[in-house]
Protein backbone atom coordinates (compact mmCIF):
# COMPACT_ATOMS: atom_id res chain seq x y z
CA UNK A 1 147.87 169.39 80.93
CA UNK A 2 149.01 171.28 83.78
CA UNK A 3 152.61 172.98 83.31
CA UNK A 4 153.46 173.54 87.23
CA UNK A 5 155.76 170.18 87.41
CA UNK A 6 158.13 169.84 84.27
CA UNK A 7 161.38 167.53 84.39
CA UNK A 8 164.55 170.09 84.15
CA UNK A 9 167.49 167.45 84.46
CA UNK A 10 166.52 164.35 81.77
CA UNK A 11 169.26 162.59 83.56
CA UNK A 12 168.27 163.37 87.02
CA UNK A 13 166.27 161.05 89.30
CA UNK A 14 162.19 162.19 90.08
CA UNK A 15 159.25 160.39 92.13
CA UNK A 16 155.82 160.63 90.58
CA UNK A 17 152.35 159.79 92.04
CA UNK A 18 149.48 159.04 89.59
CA UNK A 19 145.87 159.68 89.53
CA UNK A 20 143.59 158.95 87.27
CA UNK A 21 141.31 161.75 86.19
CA UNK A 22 139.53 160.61 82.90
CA UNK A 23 140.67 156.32 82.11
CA UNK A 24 143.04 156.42 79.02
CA UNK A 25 142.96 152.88 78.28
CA UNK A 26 147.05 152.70 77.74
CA UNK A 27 147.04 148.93 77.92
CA UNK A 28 145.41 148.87 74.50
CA UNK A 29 146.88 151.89 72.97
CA UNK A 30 150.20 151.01 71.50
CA UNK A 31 151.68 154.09 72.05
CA UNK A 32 151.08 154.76 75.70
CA UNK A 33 151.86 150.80 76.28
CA UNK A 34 155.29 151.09 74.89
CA UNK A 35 156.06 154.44 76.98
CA UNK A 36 154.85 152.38 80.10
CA UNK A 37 156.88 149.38 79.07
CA UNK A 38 160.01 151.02 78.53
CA UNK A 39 159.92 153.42 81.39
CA UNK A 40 158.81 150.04 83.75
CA UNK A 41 162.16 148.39 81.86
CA UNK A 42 164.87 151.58 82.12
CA UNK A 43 164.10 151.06 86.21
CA UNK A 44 164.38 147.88 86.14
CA UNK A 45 167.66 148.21 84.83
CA UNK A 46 168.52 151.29 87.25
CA UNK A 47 167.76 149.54 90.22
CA UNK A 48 169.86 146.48 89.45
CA UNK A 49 172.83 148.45 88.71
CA UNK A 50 172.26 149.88 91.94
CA UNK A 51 171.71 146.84 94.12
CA UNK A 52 174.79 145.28 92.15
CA UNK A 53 176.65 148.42 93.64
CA UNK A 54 175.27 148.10 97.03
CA UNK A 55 176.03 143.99 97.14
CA UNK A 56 179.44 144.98 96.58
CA UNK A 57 179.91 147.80 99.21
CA UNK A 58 181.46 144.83 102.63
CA UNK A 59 183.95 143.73 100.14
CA UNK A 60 185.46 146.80 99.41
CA UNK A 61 185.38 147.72 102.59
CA UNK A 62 187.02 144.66 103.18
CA UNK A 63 184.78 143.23 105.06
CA UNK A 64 184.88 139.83 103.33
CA UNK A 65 185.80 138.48 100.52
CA UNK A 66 182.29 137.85 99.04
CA UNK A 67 179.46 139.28 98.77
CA UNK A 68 177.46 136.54 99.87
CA UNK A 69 179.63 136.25 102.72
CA UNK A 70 178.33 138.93 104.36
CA UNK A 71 174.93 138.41 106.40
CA UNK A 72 173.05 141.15 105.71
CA UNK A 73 173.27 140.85 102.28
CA UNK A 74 170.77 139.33 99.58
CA UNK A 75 173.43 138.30 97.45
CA UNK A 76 173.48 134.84 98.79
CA UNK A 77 170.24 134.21 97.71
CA UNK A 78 170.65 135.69 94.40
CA UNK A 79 173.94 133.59 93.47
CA UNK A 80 173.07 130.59 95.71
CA UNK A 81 168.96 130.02 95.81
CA UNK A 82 169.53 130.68 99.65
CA UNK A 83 167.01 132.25 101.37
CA UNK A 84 168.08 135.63 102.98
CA UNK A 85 167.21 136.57 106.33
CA UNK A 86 164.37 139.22 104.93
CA UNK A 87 162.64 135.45 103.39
C-alpha cells in the first residue's frame, strides 16, 4: 500500500478518488462492509448538520423569519413536501 497520501488531521475534512486495482469483494467481507457503511453513515450525518446550518443562515441574517420563507432555500420542501425550485 502506497505511503505517499496519509491522513494527518483525523478531524480534518479530505476528498478521495477510488480505483480499483485488484476487486476486493467488500460487499461480502464483513469487515470492509462495515468500514464502508459507517464511513457512508458519519457523512451522512456531516452533511446534514451542515445543510441544517446553511437552511438557517436568511434568518439570522434576518432575512425572514423562516427558513422556508426564504426562496432559495430547500427547506420548504423538507418541512412542507413542497417542491423547491431545483425540483
Amino acid at each position: 500500500m502506497s505511503t505517499g497520501y496519509q491522513i494527518d488531521d483525523q478531524f480534518g475534512t479530505y476528498f478521495l478518488t477510488l480505483s480499483v486495482v485488484d476487486w476486493v469483494d467488500i460487499f461480502t467481507i464483513s469487515i470492509y462492509r462495515d468500514i464502508i457503511i459507517d464511513s457512508v453513515n458519519y457523512c451522512i450525518r456531516e452533511n446534514r448538520q451542515q445543510l441544517d446550518y446553511i437552511r438557517k443562515n436568511p434568518v439570522r441574517a434576518g432575512w425572514m423569519e423562516r427558513e422556508e420563507d426564504y426562496t432559495f432555500s430547500s427547506a420548504a420542501a423538507l418541512y412542507n413536501g413542497k417542491k423547491d425550485i431545483f425540483h
